[in-house]
Protein backbone atom coordinates (compact mmCIF):
# COMPACT_ATOMS: atom_id res chain seq x y z
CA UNK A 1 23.31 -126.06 -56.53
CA UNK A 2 23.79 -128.36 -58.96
CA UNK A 3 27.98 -128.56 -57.93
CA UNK A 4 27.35 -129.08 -54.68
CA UNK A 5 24.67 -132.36 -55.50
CA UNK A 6 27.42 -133.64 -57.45
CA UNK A 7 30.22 -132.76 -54.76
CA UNK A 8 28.50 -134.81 -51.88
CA UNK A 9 27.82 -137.51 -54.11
CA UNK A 10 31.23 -138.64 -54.96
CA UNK A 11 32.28 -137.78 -51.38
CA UNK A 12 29.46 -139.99 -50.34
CA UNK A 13 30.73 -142.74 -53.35
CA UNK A 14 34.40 -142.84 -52.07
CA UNK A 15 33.65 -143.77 -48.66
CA UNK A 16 31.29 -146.77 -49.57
CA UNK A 17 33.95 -147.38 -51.63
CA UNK A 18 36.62 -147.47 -49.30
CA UNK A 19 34.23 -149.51 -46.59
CA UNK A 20 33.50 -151.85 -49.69
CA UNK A 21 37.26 -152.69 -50.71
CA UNK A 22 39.01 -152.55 -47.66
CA UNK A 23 37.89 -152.36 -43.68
CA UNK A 24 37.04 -149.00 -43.02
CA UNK A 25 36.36 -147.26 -39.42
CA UNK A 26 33.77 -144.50 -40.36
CA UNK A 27 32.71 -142.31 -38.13
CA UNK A 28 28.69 -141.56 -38.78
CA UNK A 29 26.38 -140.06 -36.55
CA UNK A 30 23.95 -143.02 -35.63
CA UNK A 31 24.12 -146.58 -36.71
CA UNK A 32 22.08 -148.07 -39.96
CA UNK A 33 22.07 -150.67 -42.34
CA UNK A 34 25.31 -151.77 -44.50
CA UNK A 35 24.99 -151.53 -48.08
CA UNK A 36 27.40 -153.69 -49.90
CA UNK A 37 28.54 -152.67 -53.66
CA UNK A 38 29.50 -154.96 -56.24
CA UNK A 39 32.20 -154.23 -58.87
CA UNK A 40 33.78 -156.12 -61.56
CA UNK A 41 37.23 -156.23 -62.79
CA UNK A 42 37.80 -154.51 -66.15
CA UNK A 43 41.01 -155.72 -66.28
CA UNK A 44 42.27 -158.90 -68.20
CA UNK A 45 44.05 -161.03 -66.03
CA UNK A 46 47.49 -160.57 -64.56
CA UNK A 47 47.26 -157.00 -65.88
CA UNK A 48 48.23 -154.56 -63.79
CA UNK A 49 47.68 -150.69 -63.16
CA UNK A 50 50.13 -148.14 -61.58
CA UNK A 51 53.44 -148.48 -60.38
CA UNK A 52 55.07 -151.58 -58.22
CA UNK A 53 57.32 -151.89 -56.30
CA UNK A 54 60.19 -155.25 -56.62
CA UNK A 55 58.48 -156.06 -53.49
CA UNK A 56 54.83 -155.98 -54.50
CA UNK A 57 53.96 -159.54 -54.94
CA UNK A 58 54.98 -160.49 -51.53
CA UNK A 59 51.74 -161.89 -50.07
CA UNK A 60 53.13 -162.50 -46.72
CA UNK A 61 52.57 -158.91 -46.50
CA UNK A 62 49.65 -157.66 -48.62
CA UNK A 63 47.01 -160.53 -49.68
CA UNK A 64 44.54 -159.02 -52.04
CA UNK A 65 45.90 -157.16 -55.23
CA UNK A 66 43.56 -154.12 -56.09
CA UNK A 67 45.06 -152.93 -58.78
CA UNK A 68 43.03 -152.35 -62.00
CA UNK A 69 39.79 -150.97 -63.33
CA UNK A 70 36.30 -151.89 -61.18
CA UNK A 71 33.00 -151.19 -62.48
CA UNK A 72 30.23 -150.86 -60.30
CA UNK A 73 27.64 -154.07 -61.29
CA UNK A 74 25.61 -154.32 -58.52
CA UNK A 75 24.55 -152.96 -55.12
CA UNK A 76 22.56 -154.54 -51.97
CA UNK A 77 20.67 -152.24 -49.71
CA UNK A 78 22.42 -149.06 -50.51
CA UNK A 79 19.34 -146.14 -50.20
CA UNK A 80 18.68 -147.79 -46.56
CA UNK A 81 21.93 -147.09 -45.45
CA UNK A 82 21.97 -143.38 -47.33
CA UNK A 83 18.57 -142.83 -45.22
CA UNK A 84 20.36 -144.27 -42.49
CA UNK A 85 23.42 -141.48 -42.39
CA UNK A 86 20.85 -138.34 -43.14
CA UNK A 87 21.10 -138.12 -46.96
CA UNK A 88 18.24 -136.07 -48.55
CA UNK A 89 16.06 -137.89 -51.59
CA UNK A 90 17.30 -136.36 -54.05
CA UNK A 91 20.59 -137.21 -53.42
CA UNK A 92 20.06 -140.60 -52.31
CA UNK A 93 18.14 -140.61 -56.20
CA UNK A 94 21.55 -139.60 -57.95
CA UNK A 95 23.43 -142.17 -56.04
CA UNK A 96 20.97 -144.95 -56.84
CA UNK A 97 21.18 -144.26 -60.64
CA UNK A 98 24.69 -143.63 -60.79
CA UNK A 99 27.29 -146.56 -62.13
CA UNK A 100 30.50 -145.23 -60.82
CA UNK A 101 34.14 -146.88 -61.50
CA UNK A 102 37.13 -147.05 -60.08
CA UNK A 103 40.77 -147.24 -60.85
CA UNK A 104 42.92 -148.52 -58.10
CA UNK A 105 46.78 -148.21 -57.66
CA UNK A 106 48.21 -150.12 -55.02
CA UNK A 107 51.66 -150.26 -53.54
CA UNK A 108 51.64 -152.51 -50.73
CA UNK A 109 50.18 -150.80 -47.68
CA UNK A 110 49.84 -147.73 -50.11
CA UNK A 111 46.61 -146.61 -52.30
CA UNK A 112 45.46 -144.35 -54.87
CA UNK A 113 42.03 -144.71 -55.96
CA UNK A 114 39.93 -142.30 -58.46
CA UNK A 115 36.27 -142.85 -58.12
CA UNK A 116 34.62 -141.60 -61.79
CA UNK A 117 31.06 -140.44 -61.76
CA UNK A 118 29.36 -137.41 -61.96
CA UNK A 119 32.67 -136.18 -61.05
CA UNK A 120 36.06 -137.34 -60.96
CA UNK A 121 37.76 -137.57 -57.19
CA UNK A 122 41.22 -139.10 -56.17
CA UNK A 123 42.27 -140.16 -52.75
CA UNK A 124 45.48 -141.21 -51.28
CA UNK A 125 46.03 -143.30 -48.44
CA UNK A 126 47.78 -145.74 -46.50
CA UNK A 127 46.58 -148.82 -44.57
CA UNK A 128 46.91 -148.07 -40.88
CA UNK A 129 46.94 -144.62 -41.40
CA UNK A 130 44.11 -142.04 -40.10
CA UNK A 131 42.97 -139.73 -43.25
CA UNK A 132 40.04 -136.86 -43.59
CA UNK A 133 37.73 -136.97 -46.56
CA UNK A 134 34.72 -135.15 -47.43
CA UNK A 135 31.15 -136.76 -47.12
CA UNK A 136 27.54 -135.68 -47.34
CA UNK A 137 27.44 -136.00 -43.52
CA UNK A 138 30.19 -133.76 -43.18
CA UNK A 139 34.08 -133.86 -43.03
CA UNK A 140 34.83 -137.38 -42.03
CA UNK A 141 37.95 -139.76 -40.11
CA UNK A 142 38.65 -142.79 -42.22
CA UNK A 143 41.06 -145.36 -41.10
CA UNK A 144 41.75 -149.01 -43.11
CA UNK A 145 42.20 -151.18 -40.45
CA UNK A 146 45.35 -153.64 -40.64
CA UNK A 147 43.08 -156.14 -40.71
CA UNK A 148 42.04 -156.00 -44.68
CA UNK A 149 45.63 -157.45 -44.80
CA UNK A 150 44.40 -161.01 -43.79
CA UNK A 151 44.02 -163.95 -45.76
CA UNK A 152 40.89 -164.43 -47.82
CA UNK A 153 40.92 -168.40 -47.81
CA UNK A 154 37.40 -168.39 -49.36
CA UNK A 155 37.03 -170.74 -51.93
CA UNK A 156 37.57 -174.97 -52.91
CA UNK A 157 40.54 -176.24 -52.40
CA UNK A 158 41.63 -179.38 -54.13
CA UNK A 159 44.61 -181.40 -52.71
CA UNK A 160 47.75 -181.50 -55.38
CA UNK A 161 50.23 -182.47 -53.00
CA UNK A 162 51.79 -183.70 -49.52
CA UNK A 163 55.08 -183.61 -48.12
CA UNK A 164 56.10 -186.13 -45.25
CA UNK A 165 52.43 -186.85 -44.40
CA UNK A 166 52.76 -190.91 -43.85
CA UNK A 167 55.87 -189.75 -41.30
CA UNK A 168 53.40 -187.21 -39.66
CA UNK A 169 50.54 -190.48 -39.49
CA UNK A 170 52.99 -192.17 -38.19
CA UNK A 171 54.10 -189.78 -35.85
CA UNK A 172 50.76 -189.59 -34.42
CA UNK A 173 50.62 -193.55 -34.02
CA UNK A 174 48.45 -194.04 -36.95
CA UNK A 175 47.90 -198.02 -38.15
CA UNK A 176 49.42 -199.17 -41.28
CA UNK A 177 45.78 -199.92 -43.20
CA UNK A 178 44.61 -195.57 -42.14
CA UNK A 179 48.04 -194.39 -43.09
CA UNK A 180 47.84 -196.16 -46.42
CA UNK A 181 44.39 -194.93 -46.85
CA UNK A 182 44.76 -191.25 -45.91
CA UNK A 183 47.92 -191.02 -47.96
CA UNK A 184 46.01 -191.83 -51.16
CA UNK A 185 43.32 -189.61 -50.82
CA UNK A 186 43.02 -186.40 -52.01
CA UNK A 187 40.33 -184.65 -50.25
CA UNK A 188 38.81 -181.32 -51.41
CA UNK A 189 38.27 -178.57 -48.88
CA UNK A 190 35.51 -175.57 -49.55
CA UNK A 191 35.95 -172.70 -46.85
CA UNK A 192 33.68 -170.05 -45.98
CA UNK A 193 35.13 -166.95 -43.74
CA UNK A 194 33.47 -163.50 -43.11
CA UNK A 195 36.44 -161.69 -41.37
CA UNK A 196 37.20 -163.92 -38.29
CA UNK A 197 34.43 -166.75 -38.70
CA UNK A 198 35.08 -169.90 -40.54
CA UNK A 199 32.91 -172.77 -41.66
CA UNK A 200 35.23 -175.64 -43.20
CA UNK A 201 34.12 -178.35 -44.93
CA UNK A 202 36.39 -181.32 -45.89
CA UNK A 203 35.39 -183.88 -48.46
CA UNK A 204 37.15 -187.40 -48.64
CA UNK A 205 36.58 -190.59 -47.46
CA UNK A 206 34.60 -188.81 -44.55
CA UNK A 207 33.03 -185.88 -44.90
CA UNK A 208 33.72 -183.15 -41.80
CA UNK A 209 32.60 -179.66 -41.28
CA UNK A 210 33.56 -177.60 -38.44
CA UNK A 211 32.74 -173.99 -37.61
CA UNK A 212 34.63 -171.52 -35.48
CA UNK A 213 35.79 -167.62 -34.86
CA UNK A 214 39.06 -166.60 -34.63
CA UNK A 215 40.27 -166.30 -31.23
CA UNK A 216 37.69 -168.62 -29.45
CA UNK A 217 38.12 -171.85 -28.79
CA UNK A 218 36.61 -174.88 -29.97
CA UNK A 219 36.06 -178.95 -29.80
CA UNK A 220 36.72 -180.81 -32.65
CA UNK A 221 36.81 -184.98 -32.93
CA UNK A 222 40.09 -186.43 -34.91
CA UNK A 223 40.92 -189.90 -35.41
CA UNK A 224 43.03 -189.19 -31.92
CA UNK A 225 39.65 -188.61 -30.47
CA UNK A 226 38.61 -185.36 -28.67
CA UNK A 227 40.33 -182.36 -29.26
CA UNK A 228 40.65 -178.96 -28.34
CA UNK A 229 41.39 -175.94 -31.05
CA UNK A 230 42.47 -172.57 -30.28
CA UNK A 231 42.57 -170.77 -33.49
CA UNK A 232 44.56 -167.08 -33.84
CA UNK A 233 46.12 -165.34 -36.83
CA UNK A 234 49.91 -165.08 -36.87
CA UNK A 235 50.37 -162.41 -39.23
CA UNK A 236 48.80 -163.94 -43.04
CA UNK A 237 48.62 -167.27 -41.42
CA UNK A 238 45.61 -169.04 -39.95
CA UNK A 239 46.91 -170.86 -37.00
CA UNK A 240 45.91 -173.51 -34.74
CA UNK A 241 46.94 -175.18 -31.32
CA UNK A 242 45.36 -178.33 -31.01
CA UNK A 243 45.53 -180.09 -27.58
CA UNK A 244 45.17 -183.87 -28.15
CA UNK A 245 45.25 -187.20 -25.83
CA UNK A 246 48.86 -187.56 -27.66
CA UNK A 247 49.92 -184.03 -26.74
CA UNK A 248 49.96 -180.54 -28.22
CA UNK A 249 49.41 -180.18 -31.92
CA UNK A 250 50.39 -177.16 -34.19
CA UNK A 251 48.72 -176.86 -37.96
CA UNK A 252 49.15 -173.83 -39.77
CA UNK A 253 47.54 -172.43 -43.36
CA UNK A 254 48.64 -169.76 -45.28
CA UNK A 255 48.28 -168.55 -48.92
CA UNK A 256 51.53 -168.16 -50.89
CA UNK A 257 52.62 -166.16 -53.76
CA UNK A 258 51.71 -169.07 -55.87
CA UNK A 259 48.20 -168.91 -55.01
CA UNK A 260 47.87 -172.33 -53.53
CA UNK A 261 47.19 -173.24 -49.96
CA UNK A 262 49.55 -174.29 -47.49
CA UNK A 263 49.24 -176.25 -44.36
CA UNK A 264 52.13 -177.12 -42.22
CA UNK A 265 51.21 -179.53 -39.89
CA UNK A 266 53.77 -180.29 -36.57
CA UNK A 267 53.04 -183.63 -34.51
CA UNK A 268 54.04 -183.48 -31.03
CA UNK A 269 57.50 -185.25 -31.60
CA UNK A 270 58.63 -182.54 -33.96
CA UNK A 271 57.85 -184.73 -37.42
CA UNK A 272 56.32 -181.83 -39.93
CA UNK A 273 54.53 -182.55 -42.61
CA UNK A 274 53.01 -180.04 -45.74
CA UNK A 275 50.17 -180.79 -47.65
CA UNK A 276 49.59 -178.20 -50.50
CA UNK A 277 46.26 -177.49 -52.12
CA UNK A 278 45.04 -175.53 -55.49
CA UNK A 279 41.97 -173.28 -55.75
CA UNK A 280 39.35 -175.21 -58.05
């Protein structure tokens, strides 16, 4: 009896798992509340854990590393969403008072993660790839959805450095006294996304905030006046098209290996400019 308690536990604890780390289509019976685990890093940092590939550390094609040791720290609605998928008290008791961890080999697109508990499981998988595992609802589909590949641009961002921004200004028919201005400023930008929505917040001489989703437009005032923003991801990058009374703009931002943010901003003559930013 006991083996079997155990058994649908840490099927039930990989799946949360998976749906907690990485975006996870799970198959359940009816819908319910999301419970969202919290786990720490045991790792110091830029250790690693598990083999890598030369390739690994290109972020243009995997953003988040999850390699290392995770310890579970906290937890936010989980025995509503165990009631929610049919799992029996005591169960749902054993999962509550567990504090599982996790050891995570990644290889780009490619995954090994042990979940240790009451019992020790392994699973193998690779993004975009359908897999089985066992659950206590039953034998389950899991897919990780391409889209845990995207940026995570959460965070402040401090401006450390531009790259042909007066030309851009100019470019844009800026006056002398703005360009001056705006080139000696270093603003700070704090971003907020949950998957495709985006609340940015720029702090300088003025202070802006603009909200959006990815893939619907949106109205936006510049120092052109009125504009209009479509925003889509192109691969890692966050990109915009920006329709303005001096023609089409095109900004894009994208994390590099070097952790900092890019954005590579083209004026409608062609004149590019960069302006780089470090996470506070």
């Amino acid at each position: 009896m006991w083996r079997i308690l155990v058994r649908k536990f840490t099927g039930l604890l990989l799946v949360v798992t998976a749906a907690v780390f990485l975006v996870v289509g799970l198959q359940e019976p009816r819908p319910g509340p999301r419970p969202k685990a919290h786990f720490s890093s045991q790792r110091p940092r830029n250790a690693t854990v598990g083999p890598r590939s030369p390739t690994h550390t290109n972020r243009s094609k995997m953003t988040t590393d999850f390699n290392g040791k995770w310890k579970l720290v906290d937890s936010d609605n989980f025995d509503a969403y165990l009631q929610a998928v049919g799992v029996n008290f005591m169960i749902r008791q054993l999962a509550k008072a567990a504090t599982p961890r996790q050891e995570v080999q990644q290889n780009g697109d490619n995954f090994v993660i042990t979940s240790s508990g009451l019992q020790t499981k392994v699973t193998t998988f690779t993004i975009g790839e359908e897999f089985e595992d066992d659950s206590p609802i039953g034998k389950v589909k899991v897919i990780i959805s391409k889209l845990a590949t995207k940026m995570a641009f959460t965070g402040n961002w401090k401006h450390v450095e531009s790259e042909n921004f007066e030309d851009y200004l100019k470019a844009l028919g800026v006056g002398f006294a703005m360009r001056k201005i705006a080139v000696n400023t270093s603003p700070r930008i704090e971003i907020q996304q949950d998957g495709d929505n985006f609340k940015i917040k720029t702090v300088g001489p003025k202070t802006r905030e603009v909200s959006f989703k990815v893939g619907e437009n949106f109205e936006d005032e510049m120092p052109l006046g009125k504009v209009k923003v479509t925003p889509t991801w192109d691969g890692d990058k966050l990109h915009f098209d920006v329709d303005s009374p001096k023609g089409k703009l095109v900004t894009e931002r994208e994390i590099r290996d070097d952790g900092r943010m890019y954005m590579v901003m083209t004026a409608p003559d062609g004149t590019k400019c960069t302006r780089i930013f470090a996470k506070e």
